[in-house]
C-alpha atoms as a PDB file:
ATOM      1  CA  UNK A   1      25.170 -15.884  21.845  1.00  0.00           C
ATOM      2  CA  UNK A   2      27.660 -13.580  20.516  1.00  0.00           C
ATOM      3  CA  UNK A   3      25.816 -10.678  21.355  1.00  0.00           C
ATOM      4  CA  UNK A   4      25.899 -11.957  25.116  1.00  0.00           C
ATOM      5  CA  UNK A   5      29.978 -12.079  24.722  1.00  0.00           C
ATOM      6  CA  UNK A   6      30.331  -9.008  23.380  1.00  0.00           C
ATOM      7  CA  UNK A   7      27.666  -7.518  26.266  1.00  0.00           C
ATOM      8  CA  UNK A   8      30.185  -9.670  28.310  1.00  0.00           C
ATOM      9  CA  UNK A   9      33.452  -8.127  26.801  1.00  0.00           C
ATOM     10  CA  UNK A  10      31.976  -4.083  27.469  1.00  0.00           C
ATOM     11  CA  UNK A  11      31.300  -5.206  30.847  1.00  0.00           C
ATOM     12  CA  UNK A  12      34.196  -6.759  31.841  1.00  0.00           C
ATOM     13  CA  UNK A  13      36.492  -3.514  29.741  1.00  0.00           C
ATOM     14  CA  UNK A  14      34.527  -0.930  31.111  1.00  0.00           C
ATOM     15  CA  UNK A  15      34.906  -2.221  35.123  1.00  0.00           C
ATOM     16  CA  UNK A  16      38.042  -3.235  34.802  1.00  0.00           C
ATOM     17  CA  UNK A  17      39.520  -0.417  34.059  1.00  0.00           C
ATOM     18  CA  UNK A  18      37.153   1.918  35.693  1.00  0.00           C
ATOM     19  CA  UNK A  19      35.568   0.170  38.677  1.00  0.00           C
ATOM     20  CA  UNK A  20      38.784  -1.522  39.869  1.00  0.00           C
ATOM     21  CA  UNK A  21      41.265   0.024  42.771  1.00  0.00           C
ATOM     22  CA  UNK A  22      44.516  -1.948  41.874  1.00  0.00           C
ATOM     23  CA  UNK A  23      46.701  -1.929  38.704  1.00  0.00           C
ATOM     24  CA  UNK A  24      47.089  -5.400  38.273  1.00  0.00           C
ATOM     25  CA  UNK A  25      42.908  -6.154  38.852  1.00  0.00           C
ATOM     26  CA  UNK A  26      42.500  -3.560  36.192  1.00  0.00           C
ATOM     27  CA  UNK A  27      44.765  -4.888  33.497  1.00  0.00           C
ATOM     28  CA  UNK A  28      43.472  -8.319  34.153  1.00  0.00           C
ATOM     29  CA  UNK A  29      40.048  -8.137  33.903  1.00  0.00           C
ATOM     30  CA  UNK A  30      40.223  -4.820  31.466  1.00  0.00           C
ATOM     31  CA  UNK A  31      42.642  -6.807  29.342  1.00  0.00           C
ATOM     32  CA  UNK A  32      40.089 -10.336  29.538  1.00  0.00           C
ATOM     33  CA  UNK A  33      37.177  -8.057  28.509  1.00  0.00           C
ATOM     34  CA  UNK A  34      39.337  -5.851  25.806  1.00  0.00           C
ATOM     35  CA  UNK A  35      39.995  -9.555  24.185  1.00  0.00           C
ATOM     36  CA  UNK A  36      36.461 -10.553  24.112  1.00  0.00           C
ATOM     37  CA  UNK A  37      35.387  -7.753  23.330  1.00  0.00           C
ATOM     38  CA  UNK A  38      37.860  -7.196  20.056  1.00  0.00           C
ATOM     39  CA  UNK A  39      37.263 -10.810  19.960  1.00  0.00           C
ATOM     40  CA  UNK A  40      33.686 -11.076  19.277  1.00  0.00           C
ATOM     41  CA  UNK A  41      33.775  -7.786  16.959  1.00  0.00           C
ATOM     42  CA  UNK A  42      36.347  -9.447  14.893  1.00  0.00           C
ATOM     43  CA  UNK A  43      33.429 -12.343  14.603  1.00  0.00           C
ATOM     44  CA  UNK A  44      30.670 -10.376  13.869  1.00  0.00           C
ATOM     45  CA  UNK A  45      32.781  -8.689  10.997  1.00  0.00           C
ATOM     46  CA  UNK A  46      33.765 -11.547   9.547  1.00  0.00           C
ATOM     47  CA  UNK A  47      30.908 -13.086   9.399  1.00  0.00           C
ATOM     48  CA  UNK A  48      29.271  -9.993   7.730  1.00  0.00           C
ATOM     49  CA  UNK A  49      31.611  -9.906   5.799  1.00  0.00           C
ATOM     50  CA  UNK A  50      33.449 -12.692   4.420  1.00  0.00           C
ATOM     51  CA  UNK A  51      30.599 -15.177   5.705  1.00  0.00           C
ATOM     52  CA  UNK A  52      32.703 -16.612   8.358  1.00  0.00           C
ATOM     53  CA  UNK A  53      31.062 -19.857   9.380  1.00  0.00           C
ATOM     54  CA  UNK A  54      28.509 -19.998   6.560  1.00  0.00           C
ATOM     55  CA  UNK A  55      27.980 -22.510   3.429  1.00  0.00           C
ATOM     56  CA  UNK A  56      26.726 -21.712  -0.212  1.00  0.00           C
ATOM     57  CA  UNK A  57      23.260 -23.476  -0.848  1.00  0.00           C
ATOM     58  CA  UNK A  58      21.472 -23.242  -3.819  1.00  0.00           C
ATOM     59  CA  UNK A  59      17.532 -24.026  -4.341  1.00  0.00           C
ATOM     60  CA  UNK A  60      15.189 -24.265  -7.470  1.00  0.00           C
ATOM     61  CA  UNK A  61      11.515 -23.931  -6.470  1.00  0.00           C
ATOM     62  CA  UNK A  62       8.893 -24.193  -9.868  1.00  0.00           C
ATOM     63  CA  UNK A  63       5.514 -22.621  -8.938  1.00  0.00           C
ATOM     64  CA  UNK A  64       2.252 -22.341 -11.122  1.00  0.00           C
ATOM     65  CA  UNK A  65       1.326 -18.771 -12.109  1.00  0.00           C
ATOM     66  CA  UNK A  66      -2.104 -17.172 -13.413  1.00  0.00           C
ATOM     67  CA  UNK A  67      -2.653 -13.869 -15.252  1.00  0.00           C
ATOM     68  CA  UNK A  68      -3.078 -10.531 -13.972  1.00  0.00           C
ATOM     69  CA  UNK A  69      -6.184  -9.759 -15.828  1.00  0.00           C
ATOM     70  CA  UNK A  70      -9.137 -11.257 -14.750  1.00  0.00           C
ATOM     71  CA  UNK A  71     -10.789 -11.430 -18.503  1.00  0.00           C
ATOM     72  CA  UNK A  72     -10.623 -15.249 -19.683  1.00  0.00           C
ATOM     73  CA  UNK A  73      -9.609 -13.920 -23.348  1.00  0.00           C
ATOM     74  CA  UNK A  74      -6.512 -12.099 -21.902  1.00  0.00           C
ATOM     75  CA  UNK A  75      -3.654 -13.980 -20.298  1.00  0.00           C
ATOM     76  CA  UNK A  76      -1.110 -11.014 -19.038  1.00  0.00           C
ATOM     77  CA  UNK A  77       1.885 -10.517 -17.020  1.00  0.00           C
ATOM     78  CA  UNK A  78       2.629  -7.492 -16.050  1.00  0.00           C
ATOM     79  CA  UNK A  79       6.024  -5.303 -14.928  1.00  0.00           C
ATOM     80  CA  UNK A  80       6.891  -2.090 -13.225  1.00  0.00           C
ATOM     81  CA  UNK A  81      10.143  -0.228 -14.927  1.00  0.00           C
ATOM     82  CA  UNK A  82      12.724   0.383 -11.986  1.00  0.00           C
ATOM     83  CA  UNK A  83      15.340   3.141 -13.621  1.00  0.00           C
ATOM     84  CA  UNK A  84      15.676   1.420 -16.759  1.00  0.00           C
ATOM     85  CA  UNK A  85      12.621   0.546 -18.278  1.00  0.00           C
ATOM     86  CA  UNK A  86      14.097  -1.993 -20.886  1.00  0.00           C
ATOM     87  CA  UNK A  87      16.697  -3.592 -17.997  1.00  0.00           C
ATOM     88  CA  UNK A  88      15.410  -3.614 -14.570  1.00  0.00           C
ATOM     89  CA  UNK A  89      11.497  -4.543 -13.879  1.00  0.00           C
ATOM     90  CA  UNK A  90       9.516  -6.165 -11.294  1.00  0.00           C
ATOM     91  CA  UNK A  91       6.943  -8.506 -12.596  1.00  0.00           C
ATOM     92  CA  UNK A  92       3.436  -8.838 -10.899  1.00  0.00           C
ATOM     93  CA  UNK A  93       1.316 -12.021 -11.644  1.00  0.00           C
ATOM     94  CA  UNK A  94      -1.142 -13.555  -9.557  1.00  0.00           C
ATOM     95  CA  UNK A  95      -0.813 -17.393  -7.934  1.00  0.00           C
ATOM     96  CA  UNK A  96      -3.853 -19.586  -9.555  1.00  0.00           C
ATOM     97  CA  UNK A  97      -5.430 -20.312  -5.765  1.00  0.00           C
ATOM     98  CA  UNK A  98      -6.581 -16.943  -5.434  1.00  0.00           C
ATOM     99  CA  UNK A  99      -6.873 -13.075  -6.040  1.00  0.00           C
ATOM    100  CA  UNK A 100      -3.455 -11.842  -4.239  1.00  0.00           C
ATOM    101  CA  UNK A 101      -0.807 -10.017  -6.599  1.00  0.00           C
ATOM    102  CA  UNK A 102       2.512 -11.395  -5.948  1.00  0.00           C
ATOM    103  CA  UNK A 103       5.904  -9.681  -7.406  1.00  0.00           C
ATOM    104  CA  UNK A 104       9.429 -10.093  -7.622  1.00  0.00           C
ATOM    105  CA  UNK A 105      12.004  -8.461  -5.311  1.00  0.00           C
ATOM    106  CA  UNK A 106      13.435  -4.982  -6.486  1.00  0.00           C
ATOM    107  CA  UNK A 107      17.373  -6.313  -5.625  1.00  0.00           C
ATOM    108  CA  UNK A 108      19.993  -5.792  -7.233  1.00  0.00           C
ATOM    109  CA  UNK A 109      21.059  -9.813  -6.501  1.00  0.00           C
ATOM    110  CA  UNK A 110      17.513 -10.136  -8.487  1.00  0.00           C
ATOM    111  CA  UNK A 111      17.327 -11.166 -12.467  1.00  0.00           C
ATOM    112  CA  UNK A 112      14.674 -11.751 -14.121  1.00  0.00           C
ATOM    113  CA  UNK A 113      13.895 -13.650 -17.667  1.00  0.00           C
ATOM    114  CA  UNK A 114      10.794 -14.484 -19.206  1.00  0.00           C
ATOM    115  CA  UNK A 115      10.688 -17.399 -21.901  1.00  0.00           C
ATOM    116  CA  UNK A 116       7.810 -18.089 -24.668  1.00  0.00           C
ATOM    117  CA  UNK A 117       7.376 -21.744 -24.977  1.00  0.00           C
ATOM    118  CA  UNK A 118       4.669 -23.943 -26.614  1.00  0.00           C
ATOM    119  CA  UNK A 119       3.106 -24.846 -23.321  1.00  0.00           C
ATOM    120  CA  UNK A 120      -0.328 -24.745 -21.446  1.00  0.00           C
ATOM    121  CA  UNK A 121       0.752 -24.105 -18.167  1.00  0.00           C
ATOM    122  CA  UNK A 122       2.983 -20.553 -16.812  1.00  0.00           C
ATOM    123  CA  UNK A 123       5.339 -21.273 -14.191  1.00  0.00           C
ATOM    124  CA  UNK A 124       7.953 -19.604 -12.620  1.00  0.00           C
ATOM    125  CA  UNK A 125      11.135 -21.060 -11.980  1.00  0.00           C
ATOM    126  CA  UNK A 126      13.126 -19.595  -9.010  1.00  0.00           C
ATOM    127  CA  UNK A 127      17.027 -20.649  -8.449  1.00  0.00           C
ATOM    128  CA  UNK A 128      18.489 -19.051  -5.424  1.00  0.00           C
ATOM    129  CA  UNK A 129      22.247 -19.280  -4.281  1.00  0.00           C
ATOM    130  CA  UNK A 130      22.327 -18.225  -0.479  1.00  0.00           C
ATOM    131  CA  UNK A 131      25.322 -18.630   2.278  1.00  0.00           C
ATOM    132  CA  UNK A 132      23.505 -19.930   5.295  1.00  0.00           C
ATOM    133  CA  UNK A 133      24.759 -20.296   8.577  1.00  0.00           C
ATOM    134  CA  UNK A 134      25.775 -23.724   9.297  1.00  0.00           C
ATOM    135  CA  UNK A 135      23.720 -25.869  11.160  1.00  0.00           C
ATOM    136  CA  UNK A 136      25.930 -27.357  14.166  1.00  0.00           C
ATOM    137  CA  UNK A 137      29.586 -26.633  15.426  1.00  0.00           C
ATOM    138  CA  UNK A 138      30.932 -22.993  16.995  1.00  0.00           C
ATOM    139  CA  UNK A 139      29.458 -21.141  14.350  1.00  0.00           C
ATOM    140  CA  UNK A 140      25.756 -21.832  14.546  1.00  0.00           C
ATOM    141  CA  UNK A 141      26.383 -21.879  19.052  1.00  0.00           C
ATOM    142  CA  UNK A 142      27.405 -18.338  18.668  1.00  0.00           C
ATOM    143  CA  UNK A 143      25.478 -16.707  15.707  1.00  0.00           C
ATOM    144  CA  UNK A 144      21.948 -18.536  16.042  1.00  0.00           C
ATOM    145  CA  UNK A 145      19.051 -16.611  16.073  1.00  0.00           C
ATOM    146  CA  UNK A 146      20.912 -13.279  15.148  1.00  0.00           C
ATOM    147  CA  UNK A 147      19.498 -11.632  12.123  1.00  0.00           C
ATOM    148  CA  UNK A 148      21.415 -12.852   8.858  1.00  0.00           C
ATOM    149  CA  UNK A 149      21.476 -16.525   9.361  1.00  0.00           C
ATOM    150  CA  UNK A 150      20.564 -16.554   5.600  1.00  0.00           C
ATOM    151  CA  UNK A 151      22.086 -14.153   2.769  1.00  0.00           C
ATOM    152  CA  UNK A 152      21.136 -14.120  -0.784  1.00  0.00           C
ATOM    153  CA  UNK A 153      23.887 -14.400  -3.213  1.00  0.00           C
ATOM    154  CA  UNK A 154      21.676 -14.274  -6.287  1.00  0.00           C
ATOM    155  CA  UNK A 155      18.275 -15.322  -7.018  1.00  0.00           C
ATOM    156  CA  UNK A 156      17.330 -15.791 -10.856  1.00  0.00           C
ATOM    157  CA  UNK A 157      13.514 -15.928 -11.513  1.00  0.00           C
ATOM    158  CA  UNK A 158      12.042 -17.665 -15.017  1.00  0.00           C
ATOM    159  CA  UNK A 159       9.067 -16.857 -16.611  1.00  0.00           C
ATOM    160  CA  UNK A 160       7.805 -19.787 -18.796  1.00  0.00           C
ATOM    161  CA  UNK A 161       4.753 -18.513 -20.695  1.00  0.00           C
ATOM    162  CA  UNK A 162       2.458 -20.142 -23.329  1.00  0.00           C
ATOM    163  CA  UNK A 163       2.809 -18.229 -26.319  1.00  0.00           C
ATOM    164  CA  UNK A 164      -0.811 -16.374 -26.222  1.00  0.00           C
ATOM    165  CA  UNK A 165       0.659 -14.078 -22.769  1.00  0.00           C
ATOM    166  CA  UNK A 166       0.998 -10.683 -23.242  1.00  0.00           C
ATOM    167  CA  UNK A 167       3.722  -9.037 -21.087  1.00  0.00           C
ATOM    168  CA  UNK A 168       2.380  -5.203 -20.438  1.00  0.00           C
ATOM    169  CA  UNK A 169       3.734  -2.319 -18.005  1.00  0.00           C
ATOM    170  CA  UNK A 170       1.530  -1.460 -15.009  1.00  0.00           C
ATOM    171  CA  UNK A 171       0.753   2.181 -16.772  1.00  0.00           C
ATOM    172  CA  UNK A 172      -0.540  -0.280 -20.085  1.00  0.00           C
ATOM    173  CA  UNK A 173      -2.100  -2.261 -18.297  1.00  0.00           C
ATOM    174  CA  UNK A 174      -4.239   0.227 -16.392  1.00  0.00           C
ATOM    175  CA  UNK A 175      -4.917   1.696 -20.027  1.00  0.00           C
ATOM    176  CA  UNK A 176      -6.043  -1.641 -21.651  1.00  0.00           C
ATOM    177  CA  UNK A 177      -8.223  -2.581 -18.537  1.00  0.00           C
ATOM    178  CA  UNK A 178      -9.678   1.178 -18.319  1.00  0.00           C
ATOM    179  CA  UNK A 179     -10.603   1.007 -22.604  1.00  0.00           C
ATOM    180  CA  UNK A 180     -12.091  -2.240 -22.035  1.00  0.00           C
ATOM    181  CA  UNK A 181     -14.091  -1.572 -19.745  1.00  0.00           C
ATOM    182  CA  UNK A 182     -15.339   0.775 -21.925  1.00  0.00           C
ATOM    183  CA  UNK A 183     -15.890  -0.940 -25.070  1.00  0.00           C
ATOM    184  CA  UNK A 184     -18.067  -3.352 -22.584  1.00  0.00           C
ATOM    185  CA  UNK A 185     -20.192  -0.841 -21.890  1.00  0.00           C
ATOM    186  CA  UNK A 186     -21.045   0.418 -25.454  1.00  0.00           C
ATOM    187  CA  UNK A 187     -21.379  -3.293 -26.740  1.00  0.00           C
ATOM    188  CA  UNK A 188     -23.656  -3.790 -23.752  1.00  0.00           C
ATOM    189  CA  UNK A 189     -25.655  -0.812 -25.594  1.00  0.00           C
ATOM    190  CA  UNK A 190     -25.202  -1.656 -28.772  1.00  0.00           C
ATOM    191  CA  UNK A 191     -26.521  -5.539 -27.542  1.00  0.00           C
ATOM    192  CA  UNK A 192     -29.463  -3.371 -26.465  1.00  0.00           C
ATOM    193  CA  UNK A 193     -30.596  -1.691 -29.040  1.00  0.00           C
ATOM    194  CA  UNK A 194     -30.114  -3.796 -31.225  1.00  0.00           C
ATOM    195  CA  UNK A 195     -32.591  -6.396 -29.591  1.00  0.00           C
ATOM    196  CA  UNK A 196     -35.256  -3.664 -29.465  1.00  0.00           C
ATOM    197  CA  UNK A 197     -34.850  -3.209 -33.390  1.00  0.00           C
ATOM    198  CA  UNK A 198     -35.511  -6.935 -33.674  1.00  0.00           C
ATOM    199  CA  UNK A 199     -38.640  -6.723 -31.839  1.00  0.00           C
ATOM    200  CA  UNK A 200     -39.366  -3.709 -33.368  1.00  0.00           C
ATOM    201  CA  UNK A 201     -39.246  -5.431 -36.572  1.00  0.00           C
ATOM    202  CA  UNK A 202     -40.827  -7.858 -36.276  1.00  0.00           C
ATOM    203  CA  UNK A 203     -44.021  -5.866 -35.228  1.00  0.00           C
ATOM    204  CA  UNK A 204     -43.761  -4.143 -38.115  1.00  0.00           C
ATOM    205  CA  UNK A 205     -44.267  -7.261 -40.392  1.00  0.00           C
ATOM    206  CA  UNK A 206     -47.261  -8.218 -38.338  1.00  0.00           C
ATOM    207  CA  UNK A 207     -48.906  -5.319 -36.707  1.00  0.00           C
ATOM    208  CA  UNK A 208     -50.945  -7.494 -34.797  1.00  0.00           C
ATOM    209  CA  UNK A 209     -48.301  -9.109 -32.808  1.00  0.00           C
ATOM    210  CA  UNK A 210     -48.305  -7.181 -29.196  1.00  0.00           C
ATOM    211  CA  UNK A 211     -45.084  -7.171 -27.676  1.00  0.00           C
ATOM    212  CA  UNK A 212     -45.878  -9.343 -24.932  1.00  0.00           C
ATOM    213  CA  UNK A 213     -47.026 -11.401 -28.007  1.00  0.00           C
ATOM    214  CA  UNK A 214     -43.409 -10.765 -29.453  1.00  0.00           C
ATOM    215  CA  UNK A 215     -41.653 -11.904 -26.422  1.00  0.00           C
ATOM    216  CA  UNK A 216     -44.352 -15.075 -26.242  1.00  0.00           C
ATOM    217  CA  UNK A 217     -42.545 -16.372 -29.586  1.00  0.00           C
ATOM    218  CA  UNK A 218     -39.279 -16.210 -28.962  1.00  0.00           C
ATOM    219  CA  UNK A 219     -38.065 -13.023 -30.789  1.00  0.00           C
ATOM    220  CA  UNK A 220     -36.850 -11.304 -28.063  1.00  0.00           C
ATOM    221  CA  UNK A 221     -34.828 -14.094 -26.767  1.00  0.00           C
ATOM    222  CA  UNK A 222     -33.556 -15.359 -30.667  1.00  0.00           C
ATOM    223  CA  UNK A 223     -32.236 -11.621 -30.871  1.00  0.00           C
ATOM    224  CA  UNK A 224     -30.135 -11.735 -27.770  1.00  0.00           C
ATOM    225  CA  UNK A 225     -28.884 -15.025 -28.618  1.00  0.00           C
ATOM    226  CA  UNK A 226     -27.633 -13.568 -31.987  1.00  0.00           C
ATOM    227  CA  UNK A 227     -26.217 -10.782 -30.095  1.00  0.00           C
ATOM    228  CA  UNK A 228     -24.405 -12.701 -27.576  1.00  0.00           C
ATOM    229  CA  UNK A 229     -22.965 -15.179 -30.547  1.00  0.00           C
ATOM    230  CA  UNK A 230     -21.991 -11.957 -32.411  1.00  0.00           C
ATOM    231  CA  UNK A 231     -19.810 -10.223 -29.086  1.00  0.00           C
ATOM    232  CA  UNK A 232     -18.398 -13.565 -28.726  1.00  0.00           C
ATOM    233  CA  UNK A 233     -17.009 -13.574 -32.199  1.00  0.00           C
ATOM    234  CA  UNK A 234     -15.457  -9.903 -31.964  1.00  0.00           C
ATOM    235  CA  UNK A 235     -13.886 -10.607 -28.046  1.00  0.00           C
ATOM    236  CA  UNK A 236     -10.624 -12.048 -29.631  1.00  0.00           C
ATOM    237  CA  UNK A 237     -10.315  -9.312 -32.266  1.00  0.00           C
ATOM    238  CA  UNK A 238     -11.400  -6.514 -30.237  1.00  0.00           C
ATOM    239  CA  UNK A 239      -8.943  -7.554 -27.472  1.00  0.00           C
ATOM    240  CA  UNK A 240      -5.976  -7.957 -30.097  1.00  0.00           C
ATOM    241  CA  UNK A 241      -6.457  -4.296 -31.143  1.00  0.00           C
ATOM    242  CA  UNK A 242      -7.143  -3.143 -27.854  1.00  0.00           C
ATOM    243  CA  UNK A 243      -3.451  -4.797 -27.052  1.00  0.00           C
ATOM    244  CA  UNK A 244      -1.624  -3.054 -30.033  1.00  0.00           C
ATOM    245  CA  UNK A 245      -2.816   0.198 -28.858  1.00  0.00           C
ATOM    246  CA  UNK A 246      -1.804  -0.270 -25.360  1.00  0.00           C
ATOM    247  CA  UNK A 247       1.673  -1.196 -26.313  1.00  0.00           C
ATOM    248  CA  UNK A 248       2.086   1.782 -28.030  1.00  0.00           C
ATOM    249  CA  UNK A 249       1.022   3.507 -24.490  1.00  0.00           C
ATOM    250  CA  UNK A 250       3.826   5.406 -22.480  1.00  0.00           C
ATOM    251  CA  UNK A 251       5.529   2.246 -19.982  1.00  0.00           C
ATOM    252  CA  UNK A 252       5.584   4.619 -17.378  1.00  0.00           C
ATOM    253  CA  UNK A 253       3.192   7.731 -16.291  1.00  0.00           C
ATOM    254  CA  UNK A 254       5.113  10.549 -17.333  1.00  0.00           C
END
């Protein structure tokens, strides 16, 4: 609505003073239009402003998070360096209901803080202070519906992590995923190979065992069991040194 008065107010100034053949029509509807017009400026400004007709609000919202990585022995958040690497980050994670990356706002009225606790769940705790336009009166009849019903004053986000999260930048993170990836592959090989040398072995003790014979009795399938019992064991260490080196990568692509 106060768009329409101050739509009004140039109206009214502009053929008043213009559009008008006497003096006294001119300074009378001129001068009616001049005061809405400064009128519904002097509105808009201070409600920009010094958030005329607005009232502070603050909300806490506490969402479930899941990692980034989708490798069941890593549990990762991950952050992207804005100016100051060690200061000023936005943190991506992931909500638990499905595959979409979600981050935090890149505002200066945005702080972030992420806390290790002895816990099975992450969550992220959002408290936002907000003036907001208030809901009946003069103030919401002439400023409803006009963009900035809502402004954020500050809005501090919480990171509440179980103590097994790793917290990597995006460049790390593309590293870590990239390397194991790899080491995948060549245990994949290794997993292989080492399978035929079982069979192969086993021939070798009885030369009359065929290999369709060898597969008949098990051998094949004891020696990927092994093997599969054998990755298992090395995932967690693998993926602890893995971590340690990609810490030590550059936080941003230089």
């Amino acid at each position: 609505m106060i768009l329409l008065f101050l739509f009004i107010g140039v109206i009214l100034f502009v053929a008043g003073f213009i559009l008008l053949n006497t003096s006294w029509q001119r300074w009378l509807i001129g001068g009616i239009g001049l005061l809405i017009l400064v009128g519904s400026i002097t509105l808009m400004i201070g409600n920009d402003i010094s958030n005329w007709g607005m009232t502070q609000h603050t909300t806490q919202t506490t969402a479930k998070i899941a990692s980034v990585s989708s490798q069941k022995q890593l549990s990762l958040l991950v952050y992207e360096p804005i100016r100051k690497a060690k200061t000023e980050r936005v943190y991506i994670y992931r909500q638990p209901s499905g595959n979409r990356l979600v981050h935090t706002q890149p505002k200066l009225t945005v702080t972030n803080r992420v806390i290790y606790r002895s816990v099975n769940q992450a969550t992220l705790t959002t408290n936002t202070k907000e003036w907001q336009l208030k809901h009946n009166g003069i103030w919401h009849f002439l400023f409803a519906g006009v963009a900035g019903e809502k402004k954020i004053i500050t809005k501090n986000n919480r990171f509440l992590l179980p103590t097994d999260w790793q917290i990597l930048s995006r460049n790390q993170a593309n590293w870590l995923a990239k390397q194991a990836k790899i080491k995948e592959h060549k245990a994949t090989v290794a997993g292989k190979r080492a399978i035929t040398n079982a069979v192969r072995q086993a021939r070798m003790k009885d030369p009359t065992i065929s290999a369709k014979q060898a597969a008949n009795i098990d051998i094949e399938h004891q020696a990927t069991k092994q093997v599969k019992v054998e990755v298992h064991k090395q995932e967690p260490k693998s993926m602890k040194q893995l971590i340690k080196q990609a810490k030590k990568q550059p936080v941003v692509i230089k």
